[in-house]
Protein backbone atom coordinates (compact mmCIF):
# COMPACT_ATOMS: atom_id res chain seq x y z
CA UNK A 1 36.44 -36.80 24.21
CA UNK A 2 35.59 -33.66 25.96
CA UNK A 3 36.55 -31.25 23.29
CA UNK A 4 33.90 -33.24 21.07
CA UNK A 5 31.60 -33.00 23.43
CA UNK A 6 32.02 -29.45 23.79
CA UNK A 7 31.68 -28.82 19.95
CA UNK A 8 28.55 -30.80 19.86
CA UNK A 9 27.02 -28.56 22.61
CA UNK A 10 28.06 -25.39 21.06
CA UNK A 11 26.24 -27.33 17.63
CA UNK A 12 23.31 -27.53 19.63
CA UNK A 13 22.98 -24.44 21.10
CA UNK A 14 23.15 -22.77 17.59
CA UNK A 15 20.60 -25.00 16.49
CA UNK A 16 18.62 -24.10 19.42
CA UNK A 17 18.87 -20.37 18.81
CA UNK A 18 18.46 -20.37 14.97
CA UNK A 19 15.05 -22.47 16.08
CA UNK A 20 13.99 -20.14 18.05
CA UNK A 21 14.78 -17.53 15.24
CA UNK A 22 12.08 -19.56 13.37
CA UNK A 23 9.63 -19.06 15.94
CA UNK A 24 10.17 -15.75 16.22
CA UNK A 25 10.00 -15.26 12.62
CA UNK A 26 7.06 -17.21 12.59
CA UNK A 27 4.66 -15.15 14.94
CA UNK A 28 6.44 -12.13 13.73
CA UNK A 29 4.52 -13.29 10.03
CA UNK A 30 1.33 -13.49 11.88
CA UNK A 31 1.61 -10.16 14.00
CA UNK A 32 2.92 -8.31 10.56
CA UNK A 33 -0.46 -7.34 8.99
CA UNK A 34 -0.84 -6.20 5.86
CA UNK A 35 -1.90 -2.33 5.61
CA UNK A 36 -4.43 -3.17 2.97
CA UNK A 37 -6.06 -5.16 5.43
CA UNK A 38 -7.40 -2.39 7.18
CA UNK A 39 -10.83 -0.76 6.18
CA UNK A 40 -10.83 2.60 4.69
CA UNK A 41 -12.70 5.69 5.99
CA UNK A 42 -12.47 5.08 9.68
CA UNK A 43 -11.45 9.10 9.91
CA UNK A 44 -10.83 12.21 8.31
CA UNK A 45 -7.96 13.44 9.70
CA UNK A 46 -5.55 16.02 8.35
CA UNK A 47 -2.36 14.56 7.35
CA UNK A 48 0.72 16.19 6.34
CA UNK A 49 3.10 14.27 4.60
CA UNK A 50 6.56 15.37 5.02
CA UNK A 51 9.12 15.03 2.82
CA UNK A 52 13.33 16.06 3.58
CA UNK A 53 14.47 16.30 -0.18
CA UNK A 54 18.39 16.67 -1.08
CA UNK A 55 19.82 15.43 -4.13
CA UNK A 56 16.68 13.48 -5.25
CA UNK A 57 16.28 14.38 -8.89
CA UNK A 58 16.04 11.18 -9.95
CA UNK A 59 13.10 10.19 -8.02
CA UNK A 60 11.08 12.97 -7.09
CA UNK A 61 8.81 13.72 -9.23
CA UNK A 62 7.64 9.62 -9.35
CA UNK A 63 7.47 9.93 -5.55
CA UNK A 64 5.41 13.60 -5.31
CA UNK A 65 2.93 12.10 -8.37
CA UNK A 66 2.39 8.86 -6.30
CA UNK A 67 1.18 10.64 -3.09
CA UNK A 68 -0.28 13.71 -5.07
CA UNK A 69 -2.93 10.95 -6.23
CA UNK A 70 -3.51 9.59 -2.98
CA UNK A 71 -7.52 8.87 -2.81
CA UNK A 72 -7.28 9.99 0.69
CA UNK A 73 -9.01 13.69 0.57
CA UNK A 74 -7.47 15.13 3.71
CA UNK A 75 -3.98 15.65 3.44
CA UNK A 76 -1.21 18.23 2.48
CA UNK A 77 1.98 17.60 1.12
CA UNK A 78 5.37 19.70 2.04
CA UNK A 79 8.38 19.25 0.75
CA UNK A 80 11.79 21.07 1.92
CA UNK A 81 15.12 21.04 -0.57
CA UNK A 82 17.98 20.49 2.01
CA UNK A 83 20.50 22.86 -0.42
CA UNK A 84 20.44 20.10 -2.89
CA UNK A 85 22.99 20.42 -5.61
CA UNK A 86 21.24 18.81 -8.44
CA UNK A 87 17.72 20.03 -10.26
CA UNK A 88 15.82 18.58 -7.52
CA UNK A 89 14.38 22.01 -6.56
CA UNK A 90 13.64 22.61 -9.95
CA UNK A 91 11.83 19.46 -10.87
CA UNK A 92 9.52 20.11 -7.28
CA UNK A 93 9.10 23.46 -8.63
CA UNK A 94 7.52 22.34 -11.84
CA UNK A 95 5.02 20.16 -10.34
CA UNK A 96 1.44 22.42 -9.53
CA UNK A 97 -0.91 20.82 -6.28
CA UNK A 98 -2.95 22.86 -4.31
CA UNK A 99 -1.98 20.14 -1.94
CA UNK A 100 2.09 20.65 -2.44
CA UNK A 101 3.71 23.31 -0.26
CA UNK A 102 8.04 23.95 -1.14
CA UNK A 103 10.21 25.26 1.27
CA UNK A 104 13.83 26.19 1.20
CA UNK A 105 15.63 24.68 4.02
CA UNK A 106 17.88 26.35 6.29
CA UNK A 107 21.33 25.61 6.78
CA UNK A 108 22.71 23.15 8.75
CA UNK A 109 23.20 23.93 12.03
CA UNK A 110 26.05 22.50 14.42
CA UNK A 111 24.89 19.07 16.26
CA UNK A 112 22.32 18.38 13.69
CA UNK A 113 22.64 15.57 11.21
CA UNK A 114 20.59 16.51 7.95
CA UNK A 115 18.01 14.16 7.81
CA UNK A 116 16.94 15.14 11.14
CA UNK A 117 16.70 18.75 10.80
CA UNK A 118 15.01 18.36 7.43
CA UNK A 119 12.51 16.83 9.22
CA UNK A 120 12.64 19.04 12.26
CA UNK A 121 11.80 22.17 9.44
CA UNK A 122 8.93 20.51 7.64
CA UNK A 123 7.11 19.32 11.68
CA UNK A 124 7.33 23.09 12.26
CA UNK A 125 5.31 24.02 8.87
CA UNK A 126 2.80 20.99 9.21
CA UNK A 127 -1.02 21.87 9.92
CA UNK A 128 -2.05 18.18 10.15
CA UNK A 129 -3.67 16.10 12.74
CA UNK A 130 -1.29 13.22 12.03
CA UNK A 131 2.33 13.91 10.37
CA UNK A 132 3.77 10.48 7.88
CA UNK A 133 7.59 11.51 7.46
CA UNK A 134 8.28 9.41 4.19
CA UNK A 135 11.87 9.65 1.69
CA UNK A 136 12.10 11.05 -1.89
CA UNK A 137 12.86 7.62 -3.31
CA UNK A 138 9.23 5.92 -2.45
CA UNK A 139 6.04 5.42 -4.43
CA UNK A 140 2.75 5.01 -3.16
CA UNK A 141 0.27 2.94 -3.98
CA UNK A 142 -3.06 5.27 -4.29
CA UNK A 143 -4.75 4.06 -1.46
CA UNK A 144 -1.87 4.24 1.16
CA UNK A 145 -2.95 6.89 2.94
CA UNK A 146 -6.57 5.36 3.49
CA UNK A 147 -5.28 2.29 4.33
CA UNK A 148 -2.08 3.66 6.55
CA UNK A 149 -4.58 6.08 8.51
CA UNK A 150 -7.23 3.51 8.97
CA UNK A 151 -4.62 1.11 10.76
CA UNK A 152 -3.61 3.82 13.53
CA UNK A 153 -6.80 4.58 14.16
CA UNK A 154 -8.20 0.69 14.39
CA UNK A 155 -5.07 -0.13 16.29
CA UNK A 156 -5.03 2.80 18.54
CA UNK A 157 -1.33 3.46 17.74
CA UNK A 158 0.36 6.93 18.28
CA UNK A 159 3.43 5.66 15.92
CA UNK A 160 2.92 3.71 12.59
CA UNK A 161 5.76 2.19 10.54
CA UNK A 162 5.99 -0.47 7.88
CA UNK A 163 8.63 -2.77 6.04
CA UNK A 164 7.68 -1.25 2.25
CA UNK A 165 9.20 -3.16 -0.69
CA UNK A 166 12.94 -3.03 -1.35
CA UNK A 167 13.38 -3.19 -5.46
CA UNK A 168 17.13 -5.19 -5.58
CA UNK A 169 17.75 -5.20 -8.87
CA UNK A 170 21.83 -5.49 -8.87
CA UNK A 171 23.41 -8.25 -7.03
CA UNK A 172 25.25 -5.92 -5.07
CA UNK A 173 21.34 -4.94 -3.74
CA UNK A 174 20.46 -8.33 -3.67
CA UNK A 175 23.29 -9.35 -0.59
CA UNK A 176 23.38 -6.03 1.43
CA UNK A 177 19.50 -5.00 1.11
CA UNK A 178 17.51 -7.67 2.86
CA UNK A 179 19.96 -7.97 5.81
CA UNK A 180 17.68 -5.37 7.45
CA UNK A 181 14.25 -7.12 6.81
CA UNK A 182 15.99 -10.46 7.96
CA UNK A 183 17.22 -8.70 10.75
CA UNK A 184 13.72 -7.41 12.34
CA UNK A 185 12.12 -10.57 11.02
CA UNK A 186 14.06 -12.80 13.43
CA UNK A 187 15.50 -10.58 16.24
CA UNK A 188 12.79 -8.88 17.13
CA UNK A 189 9.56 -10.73 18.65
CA UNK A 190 6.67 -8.34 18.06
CA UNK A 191 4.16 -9.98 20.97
CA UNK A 192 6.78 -9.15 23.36
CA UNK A 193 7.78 -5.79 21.90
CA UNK A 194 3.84 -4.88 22.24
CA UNK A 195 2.91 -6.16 25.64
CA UNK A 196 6.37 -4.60 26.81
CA UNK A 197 5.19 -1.37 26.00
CA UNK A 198 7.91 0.57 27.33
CA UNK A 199 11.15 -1.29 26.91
CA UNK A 200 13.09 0.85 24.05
CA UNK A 201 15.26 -1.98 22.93
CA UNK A 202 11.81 -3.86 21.25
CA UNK A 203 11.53 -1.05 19.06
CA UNK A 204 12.71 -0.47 15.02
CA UNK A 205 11.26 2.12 12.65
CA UNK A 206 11.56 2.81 8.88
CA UNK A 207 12.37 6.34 7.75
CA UNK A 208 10.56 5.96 4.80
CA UNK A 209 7.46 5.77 6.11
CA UNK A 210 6.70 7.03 9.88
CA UNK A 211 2.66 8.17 10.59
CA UNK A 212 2.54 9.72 14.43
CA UNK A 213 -0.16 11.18 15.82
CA UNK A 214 0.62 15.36 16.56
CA UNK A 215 0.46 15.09 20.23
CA UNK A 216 2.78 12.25 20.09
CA UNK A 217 5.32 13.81 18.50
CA UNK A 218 5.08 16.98 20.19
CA UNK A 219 5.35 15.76 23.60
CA UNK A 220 8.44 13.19 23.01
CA UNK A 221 10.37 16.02 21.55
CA UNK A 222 10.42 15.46 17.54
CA UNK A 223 13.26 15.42 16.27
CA UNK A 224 15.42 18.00 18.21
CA UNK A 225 15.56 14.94 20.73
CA UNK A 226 17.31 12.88 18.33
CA UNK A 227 18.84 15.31 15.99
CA UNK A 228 22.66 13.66 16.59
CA UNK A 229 21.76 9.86 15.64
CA UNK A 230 22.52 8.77 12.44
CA UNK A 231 19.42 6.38 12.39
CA UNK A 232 17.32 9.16 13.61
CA UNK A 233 13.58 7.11 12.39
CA UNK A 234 14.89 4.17 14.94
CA UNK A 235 15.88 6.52 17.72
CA UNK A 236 12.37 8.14 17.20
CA UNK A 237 10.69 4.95 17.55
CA UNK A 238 12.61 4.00 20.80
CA UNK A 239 11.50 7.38 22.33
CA UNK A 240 7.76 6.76 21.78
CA UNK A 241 8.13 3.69 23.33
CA UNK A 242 10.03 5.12 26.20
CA UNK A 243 7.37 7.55 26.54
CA UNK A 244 4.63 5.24 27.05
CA UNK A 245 3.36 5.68 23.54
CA UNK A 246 1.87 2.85 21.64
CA UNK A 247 3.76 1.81 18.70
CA UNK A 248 3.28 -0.46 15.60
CA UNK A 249 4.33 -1.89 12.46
CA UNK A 250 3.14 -3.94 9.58
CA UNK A 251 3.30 -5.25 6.65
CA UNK A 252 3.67 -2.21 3.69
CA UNK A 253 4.89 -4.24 0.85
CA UNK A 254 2.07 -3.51 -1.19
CA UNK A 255 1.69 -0.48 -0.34
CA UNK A 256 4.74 1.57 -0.52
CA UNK A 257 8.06 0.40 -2.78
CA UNK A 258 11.63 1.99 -3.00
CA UNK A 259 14.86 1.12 -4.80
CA UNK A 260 17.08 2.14 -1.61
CA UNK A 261 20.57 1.77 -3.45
CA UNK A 262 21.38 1.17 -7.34
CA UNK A 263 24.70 -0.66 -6.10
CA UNK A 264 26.90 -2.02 -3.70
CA UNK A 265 28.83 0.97 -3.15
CA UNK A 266 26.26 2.74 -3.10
CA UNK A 267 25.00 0.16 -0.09
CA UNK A 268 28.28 0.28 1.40
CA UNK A 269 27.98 3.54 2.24
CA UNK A 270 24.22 3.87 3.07
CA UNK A 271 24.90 1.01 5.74
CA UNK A 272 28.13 1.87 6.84
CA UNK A 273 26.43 4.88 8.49
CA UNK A 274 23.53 3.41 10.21
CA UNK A 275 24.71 -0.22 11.45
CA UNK A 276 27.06 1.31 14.53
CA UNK A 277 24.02 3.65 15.54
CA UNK A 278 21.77 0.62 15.73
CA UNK A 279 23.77 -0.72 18.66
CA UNK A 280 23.43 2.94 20.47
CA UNK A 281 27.01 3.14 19.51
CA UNK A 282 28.19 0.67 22.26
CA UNK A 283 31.07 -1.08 20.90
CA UNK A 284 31.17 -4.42 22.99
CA UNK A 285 27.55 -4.79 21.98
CA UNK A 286 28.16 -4.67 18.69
CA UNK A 287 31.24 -6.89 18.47
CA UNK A 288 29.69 -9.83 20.45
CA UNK A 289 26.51 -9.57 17.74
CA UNK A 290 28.15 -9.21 14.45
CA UNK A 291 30.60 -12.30 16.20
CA UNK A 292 27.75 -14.16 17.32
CA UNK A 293 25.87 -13.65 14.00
CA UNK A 294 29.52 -15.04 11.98
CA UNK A 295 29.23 -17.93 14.68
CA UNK A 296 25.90 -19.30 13.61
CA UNK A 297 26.07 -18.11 10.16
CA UNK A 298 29.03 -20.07 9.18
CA UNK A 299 30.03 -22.71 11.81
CA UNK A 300 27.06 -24.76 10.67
CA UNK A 301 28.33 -24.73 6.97
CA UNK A 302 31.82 -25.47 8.25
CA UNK A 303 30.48 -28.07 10.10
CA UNK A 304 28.48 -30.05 7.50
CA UNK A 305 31.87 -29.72 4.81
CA UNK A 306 33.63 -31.40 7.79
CA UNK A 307 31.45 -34.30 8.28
CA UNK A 308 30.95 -34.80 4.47
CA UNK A 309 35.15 -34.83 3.97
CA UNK A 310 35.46 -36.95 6.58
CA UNK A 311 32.41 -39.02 6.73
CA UNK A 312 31.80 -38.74 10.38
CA UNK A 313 27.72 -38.05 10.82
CA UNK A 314 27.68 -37.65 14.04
CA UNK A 315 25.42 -35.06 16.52
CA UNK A 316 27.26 -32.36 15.67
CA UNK A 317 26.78 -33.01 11.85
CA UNK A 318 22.89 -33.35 12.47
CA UNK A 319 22.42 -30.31 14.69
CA UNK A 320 24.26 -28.39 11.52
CA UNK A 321 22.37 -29.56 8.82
CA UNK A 322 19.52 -28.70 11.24
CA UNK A 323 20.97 -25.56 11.63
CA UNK A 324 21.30 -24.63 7.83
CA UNK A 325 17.69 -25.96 6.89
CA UNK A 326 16.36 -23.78 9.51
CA UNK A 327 18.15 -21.10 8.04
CA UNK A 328 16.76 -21.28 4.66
CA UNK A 329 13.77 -21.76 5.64
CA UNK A 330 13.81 -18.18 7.16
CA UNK A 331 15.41 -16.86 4.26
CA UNK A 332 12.11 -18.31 2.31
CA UNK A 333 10.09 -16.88 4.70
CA UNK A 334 11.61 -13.29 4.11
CA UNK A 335 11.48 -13.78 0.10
CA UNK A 336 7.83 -14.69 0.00
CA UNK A 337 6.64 -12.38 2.90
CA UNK A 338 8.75 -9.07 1.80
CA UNK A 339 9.00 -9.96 -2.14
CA UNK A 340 12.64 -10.35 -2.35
CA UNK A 341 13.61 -13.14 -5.30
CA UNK A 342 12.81 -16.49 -4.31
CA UNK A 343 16.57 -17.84 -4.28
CA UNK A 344 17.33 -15.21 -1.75
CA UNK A 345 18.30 -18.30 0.86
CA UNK A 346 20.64 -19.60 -1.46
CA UNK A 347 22.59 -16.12 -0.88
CA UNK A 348 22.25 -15.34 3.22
CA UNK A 349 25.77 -16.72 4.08
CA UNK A 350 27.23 -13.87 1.66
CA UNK A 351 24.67 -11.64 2.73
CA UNK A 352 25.28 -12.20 6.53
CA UNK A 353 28.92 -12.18 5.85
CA UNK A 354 28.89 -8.70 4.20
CA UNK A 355 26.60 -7.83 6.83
CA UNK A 356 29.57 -8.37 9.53
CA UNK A 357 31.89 -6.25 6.66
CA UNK A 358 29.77 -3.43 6.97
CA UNK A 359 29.01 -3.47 11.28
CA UNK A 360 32.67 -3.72 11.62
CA UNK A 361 33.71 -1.00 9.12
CA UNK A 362 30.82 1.59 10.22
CA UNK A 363 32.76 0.64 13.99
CA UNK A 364 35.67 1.82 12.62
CA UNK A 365 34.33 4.72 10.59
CA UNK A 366 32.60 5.86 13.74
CA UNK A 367 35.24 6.02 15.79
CA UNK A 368 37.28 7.70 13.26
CA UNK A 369 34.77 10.26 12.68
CA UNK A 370 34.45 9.39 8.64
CA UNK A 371 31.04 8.91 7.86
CA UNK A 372 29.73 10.70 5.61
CA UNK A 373 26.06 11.04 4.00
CA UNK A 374 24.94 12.77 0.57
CA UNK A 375 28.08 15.10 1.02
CA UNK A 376 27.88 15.88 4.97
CA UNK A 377 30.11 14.30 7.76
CA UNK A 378 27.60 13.01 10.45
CA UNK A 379 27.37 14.05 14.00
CA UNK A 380 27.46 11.19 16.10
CA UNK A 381 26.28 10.53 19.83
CA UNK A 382 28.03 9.63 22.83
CA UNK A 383 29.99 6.45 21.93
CA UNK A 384 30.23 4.05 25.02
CA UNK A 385 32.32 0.48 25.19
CA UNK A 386 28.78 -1.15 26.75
């Protein structure tokens, strides 16, 4: 009698949590404007958009014409090759902009990862009033720039980032790509993450698109401060925060696309570097999540095959079917909101499943020193057990 009335509490307490998921997810729909939303022309700031280039010469050129065509007027655009090994250099090279300024980057210096000092080179060259860091592999819509700009100013923000649209063509895209977007969605309550201005934890960034104002970036450091984290746009974001910066993200899913990966292996790897780092490499942290997120993933489903064998409906058989409605319905939330295919909800246990894979294995390669990015073993920071 008391183990089933243990089981039936643990039932409810996932149910509880996965409802409060909803909630979250909820307010975090509300909170998540829309860049477009945001009038155009509200200043004339100098932007320099900054972009780290290495073996990109299959997307280049799509992303330099997008934001060469920007209907923003003040802006510059520099690019640095990071001693790529394909034609991106020559493809940049080809492409004529008074606007577009090429640099050769430097070599790779001990303690650096390369996506850092990329973007350590190109701050250093940049005459603008605001600097956007963005990735070879985006396109811009024309007006991102007005709209982007327009929405730091109106919101008095010293940081901007957005969750852009993830193409997932492949179904090998489709169950390790949204993870991320699910992940902020639900985790991470933006009314509390604003009025807490401060707290570093409430804080997640996207690479592919951060805006910060000059004076922000120069007084937290840049990126010399987190130039050994392999999810260097996070750490930046926690670091303006920490600073007493103001910090904000919306809704860029009109605004600015990308096809991140073309596979799962290609997935695989991409995660398997930055999933550890997202815990600041603490490795009890990250067990008890990626446990906790198996736990209410798949204890519900369990659960409700259980019940239906057996035909026993009892508490713990309504708190799970609870439990996996509520799930879905988030999953629906994240397809509409972020444009991911509709049946998206019918995939999350996979997709949190592989999820746990991946945390576990970038654990392991961490610790073993094997990650590797685009050719380069990564530098990692201090690794703690909490």
């Amino acid at each position: 009698m008391k183990i089933t009335c243990l089981i039936s509490l643990d039932a409810l307490r996932i149910m509880i949590f996965i409802l409060v998921q909803v909630l979250i997810a909820l307010g975090n729909v509300f909170l998540l404007k829309k860049l477009e939303k945001f009038p155009k022309g509200l200043t004339t700031l100098k932007v320099s958009v900054l972009i780290p280039v290495r073996n990109e010469e299959l997307t280049i050129k799509e992303c330099l014409n997008s934001i060469l065509q920007q209907s923003y007027e003040n802006f510059e655009v520099l690019v640095l090759d990071d001693n790529s090994q394909d034609k991106s250099l020559e493809i940049i090279s080809s492409i004529k902009s008074d606007k577009l300024r090429v640099f050769k980057g430097e070599d790779l210096p001990w303690g650096w990862n390369g996506k850092a000092w990329a973007s350590h080179q190109l701050a250093k060259q940049a005459n603008g009033d605001l600097l956007l860091f963005t990735d070879a592999d985006t396109k811009h819509h024309k007006d991102t720039l007005s709209y982007a700009v327009s929405a730091l100013v109106k919101t008095k923000a010293d940081l901007l980032t957005i969750i852009n649209k993830n193409e997932v063509k492949s179904l090998g895209e489709k169950v390790t790509v949204p993870f991320g977007t699910w992940s902020i969605l639900t985790f991470l309550p933006l009314i509390v993450a604003y009025l807490w201005r401060k707290n570093r934890a409430l804080a997640a960034a996207n690479g592919k698109f951060l805006l910060l104002t000059r004076t922000c970036y120069k007084n937290i450091g840049g990126y010399e401060q987190v130039k050994d984290n392999a999810i260097e746009d996070v750490a930046l974001a926690k670091l303006v925060k920490a600073c007493g910066y103001r910090w904000r993200i919306f809704d860029g899913t009109n605004s600015v696309s990308t096809r991140m990966y073309h596979s799962f292996q290609e997935a695989l790897e991409g995660f398997t570097k930055n999933y550890f780092a997202l815990f600041g490499y603490r490795i009890l942290i990250a067990l008890f999540v990626w446990f906790w997120i198996a736990m209410i993933t798949f204890l519900p489903l369990i659960r409700i095959g259980i019940g239906l064998i057996n035909m026993n409906y009892n508490s713990t058989f309504l708190y799970s079917v609870i439990s996996v409605l509520a799930c879905w319905f988030l999953w629906l939330i994240l397809a509409i909101k972020f444009k991911y295919p509709w049946y998206q909800f019918l995939l999350y246990p996979l997709t949190n499943g592989i999820a746990i894979f991946i945390g576990l294995r970038s654990i392991v390669f961490t610790l073993t020193r094997k990650t590797t990015w685009k050719g380069r073993r990564l530098i990692h920071s201090k690794i703690r057990w909490l």
